[in-house]
C-alpha atoms as a PDB file:
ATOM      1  CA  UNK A   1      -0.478 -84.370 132.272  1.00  0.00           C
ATOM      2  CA  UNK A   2       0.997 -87.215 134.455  1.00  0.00           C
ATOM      3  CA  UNK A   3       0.125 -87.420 138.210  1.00  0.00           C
ATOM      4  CA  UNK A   4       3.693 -87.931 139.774  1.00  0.00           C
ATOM      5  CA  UNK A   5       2.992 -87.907 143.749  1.00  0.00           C
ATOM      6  CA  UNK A   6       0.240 -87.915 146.269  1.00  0.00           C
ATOM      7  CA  UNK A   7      -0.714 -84.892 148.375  1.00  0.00           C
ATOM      8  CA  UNK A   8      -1.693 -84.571 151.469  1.00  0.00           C
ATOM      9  CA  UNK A   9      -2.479 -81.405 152.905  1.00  0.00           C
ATOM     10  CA  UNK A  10      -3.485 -80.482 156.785  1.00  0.00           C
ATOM     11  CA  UNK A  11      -6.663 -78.563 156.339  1.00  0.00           C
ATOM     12  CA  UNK A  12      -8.844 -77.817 153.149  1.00  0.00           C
ATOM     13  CA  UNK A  13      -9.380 -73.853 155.091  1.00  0.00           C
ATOM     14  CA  UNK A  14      -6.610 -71.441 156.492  1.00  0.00           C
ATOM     15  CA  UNK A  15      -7.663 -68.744 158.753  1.00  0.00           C
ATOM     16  CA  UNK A  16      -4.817 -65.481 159.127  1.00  0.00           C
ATOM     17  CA  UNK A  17      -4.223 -64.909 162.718  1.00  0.00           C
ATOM     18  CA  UNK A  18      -4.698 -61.344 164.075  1.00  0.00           C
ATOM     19  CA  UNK A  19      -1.184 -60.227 162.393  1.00  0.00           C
ATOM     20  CA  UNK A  20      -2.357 -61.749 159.387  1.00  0.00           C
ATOM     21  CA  UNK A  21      -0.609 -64.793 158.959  1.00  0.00           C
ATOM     22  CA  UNK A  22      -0.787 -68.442 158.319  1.00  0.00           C
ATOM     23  CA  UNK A  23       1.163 -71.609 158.195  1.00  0.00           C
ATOM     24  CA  UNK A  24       0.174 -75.113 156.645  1.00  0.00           C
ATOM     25  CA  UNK A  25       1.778 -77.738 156.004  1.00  0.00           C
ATOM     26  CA  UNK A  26       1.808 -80.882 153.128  1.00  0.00           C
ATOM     27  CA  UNK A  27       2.979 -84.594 153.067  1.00  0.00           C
ATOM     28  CA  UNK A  28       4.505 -85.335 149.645  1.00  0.00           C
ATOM     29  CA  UNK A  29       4.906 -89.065 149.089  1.00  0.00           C
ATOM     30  CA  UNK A  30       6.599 -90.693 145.856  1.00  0.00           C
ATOM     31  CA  UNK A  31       4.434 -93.723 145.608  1.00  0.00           C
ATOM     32  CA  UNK A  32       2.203 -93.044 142.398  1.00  0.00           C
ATOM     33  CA  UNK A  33       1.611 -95.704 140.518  1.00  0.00           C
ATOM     34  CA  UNK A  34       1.525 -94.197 137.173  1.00  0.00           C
ATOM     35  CA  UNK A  35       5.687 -94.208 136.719  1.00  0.00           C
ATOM     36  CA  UNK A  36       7.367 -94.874 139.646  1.00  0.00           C
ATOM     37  CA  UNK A  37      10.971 -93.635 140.145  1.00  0.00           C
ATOM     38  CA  UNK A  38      13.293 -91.371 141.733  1.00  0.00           C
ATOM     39  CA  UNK A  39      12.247 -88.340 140.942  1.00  0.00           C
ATOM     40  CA  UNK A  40      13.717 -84.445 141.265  1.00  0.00           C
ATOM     41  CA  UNK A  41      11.118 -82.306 142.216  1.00  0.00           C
ATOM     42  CA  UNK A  42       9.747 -78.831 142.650  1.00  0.00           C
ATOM     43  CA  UNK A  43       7.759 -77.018 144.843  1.00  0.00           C
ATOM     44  CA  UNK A  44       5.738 -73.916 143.933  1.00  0.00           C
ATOM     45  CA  UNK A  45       2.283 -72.038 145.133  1.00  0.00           C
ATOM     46  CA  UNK A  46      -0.136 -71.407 142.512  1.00  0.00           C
ATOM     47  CA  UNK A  47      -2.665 -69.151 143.294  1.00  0.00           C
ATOM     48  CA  UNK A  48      -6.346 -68.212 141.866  1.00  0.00           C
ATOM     49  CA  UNK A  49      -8.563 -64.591 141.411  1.00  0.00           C
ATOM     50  CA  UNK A  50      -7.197 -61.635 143.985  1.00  0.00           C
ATOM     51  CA  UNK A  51      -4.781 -64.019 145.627  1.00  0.00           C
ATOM     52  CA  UNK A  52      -1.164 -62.908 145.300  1.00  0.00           C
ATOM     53  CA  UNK A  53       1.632 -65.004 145.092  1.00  0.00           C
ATOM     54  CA  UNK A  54       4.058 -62.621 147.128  1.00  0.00           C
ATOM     55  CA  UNK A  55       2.182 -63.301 150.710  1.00  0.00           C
ATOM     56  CA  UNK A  56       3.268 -67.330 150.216  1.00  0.00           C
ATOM     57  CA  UNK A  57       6.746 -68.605 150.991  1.00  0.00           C
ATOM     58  CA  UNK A  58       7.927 -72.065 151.004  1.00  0.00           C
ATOM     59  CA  UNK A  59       9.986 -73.005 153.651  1.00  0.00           C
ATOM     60  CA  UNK A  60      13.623 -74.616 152.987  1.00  0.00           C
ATOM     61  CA  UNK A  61      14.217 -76.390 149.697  1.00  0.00           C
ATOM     62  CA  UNK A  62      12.322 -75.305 146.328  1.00  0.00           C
ATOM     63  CA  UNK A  63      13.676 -78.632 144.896  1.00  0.00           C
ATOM     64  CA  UNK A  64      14.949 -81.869 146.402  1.00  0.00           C
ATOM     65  CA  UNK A  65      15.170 -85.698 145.039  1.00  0.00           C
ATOM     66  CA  UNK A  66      12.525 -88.341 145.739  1.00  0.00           C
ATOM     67  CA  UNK A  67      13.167 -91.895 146.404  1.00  0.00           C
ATOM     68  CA  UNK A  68      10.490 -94.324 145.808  1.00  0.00           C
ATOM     69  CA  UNK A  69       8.213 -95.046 148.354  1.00  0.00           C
ATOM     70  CA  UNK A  70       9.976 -91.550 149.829  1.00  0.00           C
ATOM     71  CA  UNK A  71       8.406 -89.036 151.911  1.00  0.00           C
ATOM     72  CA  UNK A  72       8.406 -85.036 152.724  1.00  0.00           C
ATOM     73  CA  UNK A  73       7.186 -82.495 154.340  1.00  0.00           C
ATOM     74  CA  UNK A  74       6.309 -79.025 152.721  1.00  0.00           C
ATOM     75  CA  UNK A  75       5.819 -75.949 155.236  1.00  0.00           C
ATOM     76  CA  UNK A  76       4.475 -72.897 153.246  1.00  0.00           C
ATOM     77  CA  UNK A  77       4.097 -69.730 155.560  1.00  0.00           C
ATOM     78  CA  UNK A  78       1.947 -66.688 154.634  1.00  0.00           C
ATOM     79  CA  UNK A  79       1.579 -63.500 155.174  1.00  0.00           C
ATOM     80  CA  UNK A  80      -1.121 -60.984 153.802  1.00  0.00           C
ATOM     81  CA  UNK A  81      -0.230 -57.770 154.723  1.00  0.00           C
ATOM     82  CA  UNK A  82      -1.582 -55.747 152.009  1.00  0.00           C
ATOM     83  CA  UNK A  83      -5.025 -58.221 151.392  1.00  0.00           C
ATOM     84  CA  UNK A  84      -8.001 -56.657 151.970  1.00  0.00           C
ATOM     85  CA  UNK A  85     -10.138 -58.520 155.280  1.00  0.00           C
ATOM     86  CA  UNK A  86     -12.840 -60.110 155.318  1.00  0.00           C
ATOM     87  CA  UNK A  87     -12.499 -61.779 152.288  1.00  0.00           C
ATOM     88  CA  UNK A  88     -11.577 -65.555 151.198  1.00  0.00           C
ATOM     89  CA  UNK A  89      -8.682 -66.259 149.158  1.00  0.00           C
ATOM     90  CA  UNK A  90      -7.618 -69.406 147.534  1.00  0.00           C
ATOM     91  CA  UNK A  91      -4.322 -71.489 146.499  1.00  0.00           C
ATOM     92  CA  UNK A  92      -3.244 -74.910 145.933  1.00  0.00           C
ATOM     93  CA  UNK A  93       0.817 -76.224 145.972  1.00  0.00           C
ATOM     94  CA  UNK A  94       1.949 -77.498 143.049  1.00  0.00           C
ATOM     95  CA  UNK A  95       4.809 -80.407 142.987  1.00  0.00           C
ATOM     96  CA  UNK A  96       6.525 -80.624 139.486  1.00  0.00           C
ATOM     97  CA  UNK A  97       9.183 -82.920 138.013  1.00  0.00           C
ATOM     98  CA  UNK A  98      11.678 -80.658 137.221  1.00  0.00           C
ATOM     99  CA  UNK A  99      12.869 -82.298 134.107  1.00  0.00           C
ATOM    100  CA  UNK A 100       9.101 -82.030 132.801  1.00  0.00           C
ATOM    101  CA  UNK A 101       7.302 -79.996 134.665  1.00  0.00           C
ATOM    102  CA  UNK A 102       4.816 -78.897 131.740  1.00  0.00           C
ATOM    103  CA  UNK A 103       3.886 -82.345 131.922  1.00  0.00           C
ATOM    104  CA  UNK A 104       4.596 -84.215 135.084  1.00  0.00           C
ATOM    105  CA  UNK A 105       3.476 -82.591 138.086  1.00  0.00           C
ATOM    106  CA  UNK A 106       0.900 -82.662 141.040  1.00  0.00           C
ATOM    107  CA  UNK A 107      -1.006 -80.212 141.824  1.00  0.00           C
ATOM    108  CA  UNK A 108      -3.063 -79.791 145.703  1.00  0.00           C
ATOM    109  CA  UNK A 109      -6.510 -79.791 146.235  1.00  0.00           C
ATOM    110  CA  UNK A 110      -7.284 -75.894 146.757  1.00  0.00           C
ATOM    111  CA  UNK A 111      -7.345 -74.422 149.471  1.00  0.00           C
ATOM    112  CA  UNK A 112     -10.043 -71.287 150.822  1.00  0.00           C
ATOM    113  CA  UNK A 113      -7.160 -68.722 152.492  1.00  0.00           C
ATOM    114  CA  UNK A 114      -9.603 -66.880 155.133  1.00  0.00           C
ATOM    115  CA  UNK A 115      -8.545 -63.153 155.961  1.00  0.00           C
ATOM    116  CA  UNK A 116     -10.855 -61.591 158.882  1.00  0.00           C
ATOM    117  CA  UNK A 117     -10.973 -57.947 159.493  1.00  0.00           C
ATOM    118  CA  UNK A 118      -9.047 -56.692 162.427  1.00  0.00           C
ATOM    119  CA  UNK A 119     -10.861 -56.082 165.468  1.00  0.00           C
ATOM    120  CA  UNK A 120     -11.586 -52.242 166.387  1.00  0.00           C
ATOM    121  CA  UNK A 121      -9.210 -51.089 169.108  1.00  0.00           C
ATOM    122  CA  UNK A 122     -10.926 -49.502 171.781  1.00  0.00           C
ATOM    123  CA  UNK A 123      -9.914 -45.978 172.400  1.00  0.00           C
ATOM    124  CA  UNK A 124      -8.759 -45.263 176.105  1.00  0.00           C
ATOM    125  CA  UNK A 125     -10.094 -42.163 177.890  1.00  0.00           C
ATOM    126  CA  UNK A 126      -7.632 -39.962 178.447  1.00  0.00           C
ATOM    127  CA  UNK A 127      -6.487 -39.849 182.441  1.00  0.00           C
ATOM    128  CA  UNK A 128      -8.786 -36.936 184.425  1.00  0.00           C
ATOM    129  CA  UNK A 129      -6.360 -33.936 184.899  1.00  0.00           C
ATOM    130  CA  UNK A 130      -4.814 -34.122 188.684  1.00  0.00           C
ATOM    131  CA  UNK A 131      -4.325 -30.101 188.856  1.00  0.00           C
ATOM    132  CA  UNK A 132      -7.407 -29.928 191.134  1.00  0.00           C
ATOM    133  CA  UNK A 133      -5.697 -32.435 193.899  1.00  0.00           C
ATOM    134  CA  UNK A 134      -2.662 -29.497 194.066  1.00  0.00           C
ATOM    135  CA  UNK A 135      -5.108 -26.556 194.313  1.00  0.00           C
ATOM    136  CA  UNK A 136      -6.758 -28.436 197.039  1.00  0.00           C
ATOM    137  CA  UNK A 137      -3.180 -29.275 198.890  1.00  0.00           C
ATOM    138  CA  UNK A 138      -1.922 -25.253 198.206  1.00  0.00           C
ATOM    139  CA  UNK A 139      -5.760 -24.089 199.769  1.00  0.00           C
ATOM    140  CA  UNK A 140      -5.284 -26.711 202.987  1.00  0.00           C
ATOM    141  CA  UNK A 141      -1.926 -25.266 203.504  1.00  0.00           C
ATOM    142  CA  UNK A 142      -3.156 -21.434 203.250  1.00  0.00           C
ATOM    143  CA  UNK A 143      -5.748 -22.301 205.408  1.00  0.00           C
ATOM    144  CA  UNK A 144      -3.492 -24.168 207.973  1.00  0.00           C
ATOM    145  CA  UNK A 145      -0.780 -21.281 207.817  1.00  0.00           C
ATOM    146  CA  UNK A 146      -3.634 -18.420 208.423  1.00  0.00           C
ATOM    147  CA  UNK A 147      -4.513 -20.843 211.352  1.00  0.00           C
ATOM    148  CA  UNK A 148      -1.714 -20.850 213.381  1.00  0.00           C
ATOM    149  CA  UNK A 149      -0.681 -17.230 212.672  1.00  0.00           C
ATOM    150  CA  UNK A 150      -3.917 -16.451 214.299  1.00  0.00           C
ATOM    151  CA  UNK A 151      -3.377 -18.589 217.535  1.00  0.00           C
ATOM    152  CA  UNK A 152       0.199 -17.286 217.674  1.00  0.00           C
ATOM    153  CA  UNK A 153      -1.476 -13.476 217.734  1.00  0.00           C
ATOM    154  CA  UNK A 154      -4.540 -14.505 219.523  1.00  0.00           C
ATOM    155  CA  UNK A 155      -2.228 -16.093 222.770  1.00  0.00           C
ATOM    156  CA  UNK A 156       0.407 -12.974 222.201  1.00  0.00           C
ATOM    157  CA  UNK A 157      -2.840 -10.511 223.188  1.00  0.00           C
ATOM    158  CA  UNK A 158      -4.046 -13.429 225.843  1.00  0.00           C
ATOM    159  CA  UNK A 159      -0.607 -12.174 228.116  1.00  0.00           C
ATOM    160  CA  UNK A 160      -0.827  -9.213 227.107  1.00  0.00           C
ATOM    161  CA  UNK A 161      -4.664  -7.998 228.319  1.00  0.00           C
ATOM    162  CA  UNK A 162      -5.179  -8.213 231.866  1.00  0.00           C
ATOM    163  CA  UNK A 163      -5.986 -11.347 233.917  1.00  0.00           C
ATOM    164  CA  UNK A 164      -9.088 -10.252 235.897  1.00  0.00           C
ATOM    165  CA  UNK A 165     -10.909  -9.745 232.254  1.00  0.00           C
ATOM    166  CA  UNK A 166      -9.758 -11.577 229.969  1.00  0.00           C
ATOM    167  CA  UNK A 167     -10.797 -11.775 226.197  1.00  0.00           C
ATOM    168  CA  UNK A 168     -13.185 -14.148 224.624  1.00  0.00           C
ATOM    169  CA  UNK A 169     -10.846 -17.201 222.758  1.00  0.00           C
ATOM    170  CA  UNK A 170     -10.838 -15.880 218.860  1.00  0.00           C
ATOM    171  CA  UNK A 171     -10.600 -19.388 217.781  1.00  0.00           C
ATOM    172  CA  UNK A 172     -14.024 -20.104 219.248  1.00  0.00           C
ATOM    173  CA  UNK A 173     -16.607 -20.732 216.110  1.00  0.00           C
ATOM    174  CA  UNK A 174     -13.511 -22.033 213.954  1.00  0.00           C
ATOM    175  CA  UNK A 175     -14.069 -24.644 211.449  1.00  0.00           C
ATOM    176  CA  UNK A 176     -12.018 -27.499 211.481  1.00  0.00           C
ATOM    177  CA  UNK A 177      -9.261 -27.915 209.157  1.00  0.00           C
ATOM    178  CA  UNK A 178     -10.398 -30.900 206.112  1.00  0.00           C
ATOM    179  CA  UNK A 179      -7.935 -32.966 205.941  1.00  0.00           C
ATOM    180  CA  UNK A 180      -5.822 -33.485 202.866  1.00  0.00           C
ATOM    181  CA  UNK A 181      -7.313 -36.074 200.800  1.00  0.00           C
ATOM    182  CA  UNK A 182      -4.524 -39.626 200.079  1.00  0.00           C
ATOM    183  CA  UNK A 183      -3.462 -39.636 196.159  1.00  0.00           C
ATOM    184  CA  UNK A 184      -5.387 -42.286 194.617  1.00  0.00           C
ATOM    185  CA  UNK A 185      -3.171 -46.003 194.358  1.00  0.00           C
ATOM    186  CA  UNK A 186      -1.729 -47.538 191.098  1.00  0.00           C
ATOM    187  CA  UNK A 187      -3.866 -50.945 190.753  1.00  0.00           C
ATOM    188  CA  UNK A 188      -1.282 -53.701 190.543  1.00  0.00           C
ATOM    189  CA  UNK A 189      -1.536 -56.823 188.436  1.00  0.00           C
ATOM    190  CA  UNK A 190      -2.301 -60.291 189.517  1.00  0.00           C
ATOM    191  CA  UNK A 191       0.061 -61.889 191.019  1.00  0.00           C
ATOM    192  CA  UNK A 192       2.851 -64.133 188.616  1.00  0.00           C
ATOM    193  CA  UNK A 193       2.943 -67.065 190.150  1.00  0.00           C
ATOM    194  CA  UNK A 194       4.018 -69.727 187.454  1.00  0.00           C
ATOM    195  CA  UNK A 195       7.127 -66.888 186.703  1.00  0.00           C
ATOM    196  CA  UNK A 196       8.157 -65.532 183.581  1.00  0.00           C
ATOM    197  CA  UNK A 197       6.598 -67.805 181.385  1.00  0.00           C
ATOM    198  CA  UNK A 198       3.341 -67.377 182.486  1.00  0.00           C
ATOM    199  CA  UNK A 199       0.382 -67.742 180.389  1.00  0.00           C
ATOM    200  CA  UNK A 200      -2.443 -65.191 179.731  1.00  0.00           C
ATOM    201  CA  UNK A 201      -5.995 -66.382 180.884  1.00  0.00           C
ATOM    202  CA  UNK A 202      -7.231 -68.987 178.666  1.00  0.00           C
ATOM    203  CA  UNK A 203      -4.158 -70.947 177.761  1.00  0.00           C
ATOM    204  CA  UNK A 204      -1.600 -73.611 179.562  1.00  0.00           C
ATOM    205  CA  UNK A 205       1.747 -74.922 178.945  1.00  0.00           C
ATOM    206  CA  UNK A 206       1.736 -77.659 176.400  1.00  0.00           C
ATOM    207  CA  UNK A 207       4.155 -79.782 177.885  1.00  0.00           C
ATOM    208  CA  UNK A 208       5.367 -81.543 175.079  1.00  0.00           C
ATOM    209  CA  UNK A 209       8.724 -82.055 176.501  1.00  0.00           C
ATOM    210  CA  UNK A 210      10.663 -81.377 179.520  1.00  0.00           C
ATOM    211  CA  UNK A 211      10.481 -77.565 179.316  1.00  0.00           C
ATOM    212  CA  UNK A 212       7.937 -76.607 176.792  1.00  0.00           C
ATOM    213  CA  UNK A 213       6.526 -73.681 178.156  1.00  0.00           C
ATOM    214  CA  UNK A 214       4.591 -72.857 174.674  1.00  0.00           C
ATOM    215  CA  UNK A 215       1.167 -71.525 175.901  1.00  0.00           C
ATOM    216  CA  UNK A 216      -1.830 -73.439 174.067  1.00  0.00           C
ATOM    217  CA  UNK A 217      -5.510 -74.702 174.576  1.00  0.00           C
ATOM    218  CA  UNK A 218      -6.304 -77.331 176.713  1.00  0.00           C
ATOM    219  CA  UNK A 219      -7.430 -79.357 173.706  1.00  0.00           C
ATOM    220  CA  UNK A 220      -4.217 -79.291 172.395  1.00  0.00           C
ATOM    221  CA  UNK A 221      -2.195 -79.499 176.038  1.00  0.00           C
ATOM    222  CA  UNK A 222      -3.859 -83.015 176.228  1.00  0.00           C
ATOM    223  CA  UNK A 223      -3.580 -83.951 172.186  1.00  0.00           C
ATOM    224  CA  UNK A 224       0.251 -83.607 172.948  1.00  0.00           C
ATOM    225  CA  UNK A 225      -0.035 -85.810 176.289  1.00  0.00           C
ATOM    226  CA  UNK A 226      -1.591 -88.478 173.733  1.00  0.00           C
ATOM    227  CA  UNK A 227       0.672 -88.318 171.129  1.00  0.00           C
ATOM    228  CA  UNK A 228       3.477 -88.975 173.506  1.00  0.00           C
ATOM    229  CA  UNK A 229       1.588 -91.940 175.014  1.00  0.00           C
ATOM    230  CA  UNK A 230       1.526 -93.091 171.422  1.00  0.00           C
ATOM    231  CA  UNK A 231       4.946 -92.528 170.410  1.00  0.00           C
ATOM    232  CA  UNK A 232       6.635 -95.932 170.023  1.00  0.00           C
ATOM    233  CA  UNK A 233       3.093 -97.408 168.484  1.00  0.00           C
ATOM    234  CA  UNK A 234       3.110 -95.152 166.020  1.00  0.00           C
ATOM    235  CA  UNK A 235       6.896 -95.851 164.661  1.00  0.00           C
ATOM    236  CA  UNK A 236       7.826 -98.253 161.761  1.00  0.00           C
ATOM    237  CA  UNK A 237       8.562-101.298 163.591  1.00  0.00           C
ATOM    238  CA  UNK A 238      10.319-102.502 160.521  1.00  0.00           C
ATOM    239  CA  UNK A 239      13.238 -99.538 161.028  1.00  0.00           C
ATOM    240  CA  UNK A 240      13.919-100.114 164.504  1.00  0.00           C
ATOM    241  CA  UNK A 241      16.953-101.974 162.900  1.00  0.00           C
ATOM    242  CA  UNK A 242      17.817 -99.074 160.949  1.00  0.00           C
ATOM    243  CA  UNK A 243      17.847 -99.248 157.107  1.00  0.00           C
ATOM    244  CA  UNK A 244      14.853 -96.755 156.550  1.00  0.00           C
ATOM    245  CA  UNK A 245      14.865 -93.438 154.919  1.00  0.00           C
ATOM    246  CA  UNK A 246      14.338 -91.165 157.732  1.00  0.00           C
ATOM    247  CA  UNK A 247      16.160 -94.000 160.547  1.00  0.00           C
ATOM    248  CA  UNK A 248      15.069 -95.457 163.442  1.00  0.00           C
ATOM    249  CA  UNK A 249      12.354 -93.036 163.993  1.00  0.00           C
ATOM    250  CA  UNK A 250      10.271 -93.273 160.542  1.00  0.00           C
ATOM    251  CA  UNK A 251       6.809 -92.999 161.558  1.00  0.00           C
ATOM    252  CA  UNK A 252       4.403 -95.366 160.418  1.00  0.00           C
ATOM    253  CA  UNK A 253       2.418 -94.665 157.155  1.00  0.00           C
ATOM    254  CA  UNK A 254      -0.186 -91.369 157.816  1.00  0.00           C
ATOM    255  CA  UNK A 255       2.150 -90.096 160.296  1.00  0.00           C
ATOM    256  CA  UNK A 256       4.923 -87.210 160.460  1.00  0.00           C
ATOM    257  CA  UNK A 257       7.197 -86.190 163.004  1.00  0.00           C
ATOM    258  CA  UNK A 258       5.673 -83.422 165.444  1.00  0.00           C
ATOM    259  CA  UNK A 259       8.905 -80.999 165.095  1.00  0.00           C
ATOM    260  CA  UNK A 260       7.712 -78.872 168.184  1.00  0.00           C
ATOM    261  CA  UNK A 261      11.191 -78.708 168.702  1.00  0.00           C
ATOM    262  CA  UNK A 262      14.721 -79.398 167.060  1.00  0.00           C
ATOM    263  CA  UNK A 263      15.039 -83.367 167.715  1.00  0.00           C
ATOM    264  CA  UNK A 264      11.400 -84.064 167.868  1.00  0.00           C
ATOM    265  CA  UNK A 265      10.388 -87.415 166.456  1.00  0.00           C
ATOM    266  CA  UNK A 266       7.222 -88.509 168.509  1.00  0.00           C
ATOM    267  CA  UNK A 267       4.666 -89.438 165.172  1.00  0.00           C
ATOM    268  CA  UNK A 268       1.685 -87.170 164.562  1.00  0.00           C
ATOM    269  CA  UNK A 269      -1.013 -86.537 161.928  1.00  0.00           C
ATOM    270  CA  UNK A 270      -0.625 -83.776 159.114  1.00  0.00           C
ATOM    271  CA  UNK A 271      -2.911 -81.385 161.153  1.00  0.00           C
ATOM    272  CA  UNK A 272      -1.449 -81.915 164.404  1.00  0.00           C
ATOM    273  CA  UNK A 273       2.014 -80.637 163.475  1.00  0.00           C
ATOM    274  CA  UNK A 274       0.739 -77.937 161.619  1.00  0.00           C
ATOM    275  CA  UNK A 275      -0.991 -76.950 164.687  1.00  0.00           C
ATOM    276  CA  UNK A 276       2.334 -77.406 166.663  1.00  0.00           C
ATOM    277  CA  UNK A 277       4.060 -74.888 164.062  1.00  0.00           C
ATOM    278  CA  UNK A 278       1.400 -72.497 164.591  1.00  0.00           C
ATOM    279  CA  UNK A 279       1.317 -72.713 168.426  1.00  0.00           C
ATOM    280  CA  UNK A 280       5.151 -72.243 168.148  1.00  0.00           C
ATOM    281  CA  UNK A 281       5.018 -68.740 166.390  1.00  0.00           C
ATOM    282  CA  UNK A 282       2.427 -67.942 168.623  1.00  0.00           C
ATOM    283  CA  UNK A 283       4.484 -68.548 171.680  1.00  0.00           C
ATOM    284  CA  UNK A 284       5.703 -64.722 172.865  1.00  0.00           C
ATOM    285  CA  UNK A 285       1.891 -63.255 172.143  1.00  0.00           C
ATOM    286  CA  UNK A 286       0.219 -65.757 174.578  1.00  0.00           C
ATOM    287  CA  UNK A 287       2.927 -65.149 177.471  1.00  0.00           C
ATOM    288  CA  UNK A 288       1.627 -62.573 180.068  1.00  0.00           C
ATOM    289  CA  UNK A 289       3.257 -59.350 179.212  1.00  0.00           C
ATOM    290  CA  UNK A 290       2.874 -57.987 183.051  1.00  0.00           C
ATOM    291  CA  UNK A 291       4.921 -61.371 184.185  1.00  0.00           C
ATOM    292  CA  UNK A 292       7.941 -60.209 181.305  1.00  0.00           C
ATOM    293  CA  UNK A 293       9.985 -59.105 184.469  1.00  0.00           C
ATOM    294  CA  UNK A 294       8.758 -60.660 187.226  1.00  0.00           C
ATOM    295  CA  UNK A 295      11.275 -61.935 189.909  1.00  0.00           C
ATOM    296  CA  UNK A 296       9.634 -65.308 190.117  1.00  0.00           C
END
């Protein structure tokens, strides 16, 4: 077996989100020193024990050429619908030449694939039966109806008896009428004042550009502050003439470009833009759904 690349890889541990999925992402770079050429290479996931390979996809090309010296980027998303939680699964990405590849290939260190168990929903009481309130509203009006049919006859025999003796009031001793309790109000939701795009508690806009209204952690709010501070630093300075692989914009060695959005070329580490990926697909969960149609 010949070594053909290097392989760099975001995180040694993936953890499924709550819909059970993943991203990560790896830097391939064509600088081995065992043989180095252009190369044509392959991508593939290999995967160990319960671990299937159906939950793994790799994003965009399954093959591509390699200059020397030559960089790339390999996004594998997953999904483990069917895996049983709580349990930790693990796979490794395997780059191949694909005019060899029983002999010349790469393979990843491994990686532990973490699948929690879903959290128990909580089971909402049903609402309390409001047939009571209309009882109560059909009684107060009986009551109220018998009421004034009673003055109405009580002041009809008033004029009618004579005035030198007349009757005792029959409305003396009456109980007052209760009155007819309010329907109980709809709580309303806090108030939307950052519009639409509003975040739920525990998250803020990450700002990575003018209009990036992905909700994140602080942590990572000010990570992408930094890495725009850092931007031109972290660019070859030897491709500002052009002439590079990837143009004007080729990051230094150790760095990638962020790609939190189409066009996105400010230099990051491995982990960061995985986290920026993640954060992305992430985006319509962490929104507040009561702010969806707010007229802010």
């Amino acid at each position: 077996m010949v070594s053909i690349v290097e392989i760099t890889q975001g995180s040694d541990v993936v953890t499924c989100d709550e819909n059970r999925q993943a991203v990560i992402s790896f830097t391939i770079n064509n600088k081995n020193n065992n043989s180095p050429r252009q190369r044509r290479v392959g991508f593939r996931v290999n995967v160990e024990g319960e671990t299937k390979q159906s939950w793994f996809e790799i994003e965009g090309k399954k093959e591509l050429t390699l200059d020397i010296d030559a960089t790339t980027i390999v996004t594998v998303r997953i999904k483990t619908t069917d895996a049983p939680p709580d349990h930790i699964y693990k796979f490794s990405l395997l780059v191949f030449d694909v005019t060899n590849m029983d002999e010349d290939y790469t393979e990843s260190k491994v990686i532990a694939l973490r699948v929690p168990a879903k959290k128990e929903e909580s089971v909402q009481p049903k609402p309390k039966s409001k047939k009571w309130l209309i009882w109560l509203i059909v009684g107060v009006f009986v009551v109220a109806l018998a009421a004034v049919i009673t003055f109405l006859v009580a002041g009809d025999n008033k004029n009618k008896e004579p005035k030198t003796n007349p009757p005792p009031s029959r409305t003396e001793g009456r109980e007052d009428i209760p009155p007819v309790p309010a329907p109980p109000k709809e709580p309303s939701h806090a108030a939307c004042t950052y519009g639409v795009n509003q975040c739920l508690p525990g998250y803020v806009w990450r700002e990575a550009f003018a209009g990036d209204y992905v909700c994140v952690s602080g942590e990572t709010r000010t990570q992408a502050a930094h890495d725009n501070s850092q931007a031109n630093a972290r660019r070859d300075p030897k491709c500002a003439a052009g002439g590079c692989t990837y143009g004007v914009n080729q990051c230094l060695p150790g760095y990638v470009w962020r790609d939190a959005y189409p066009g996105d070329y400010v230099c990051v580490t491995g982990e960061t833009r995985t986290q920026a990926a993640y954060d992305n697909s992430q985006a319509s969960i962490r929104r507040d759904p009561n702010c969806a149609t707010d007229a802010h």
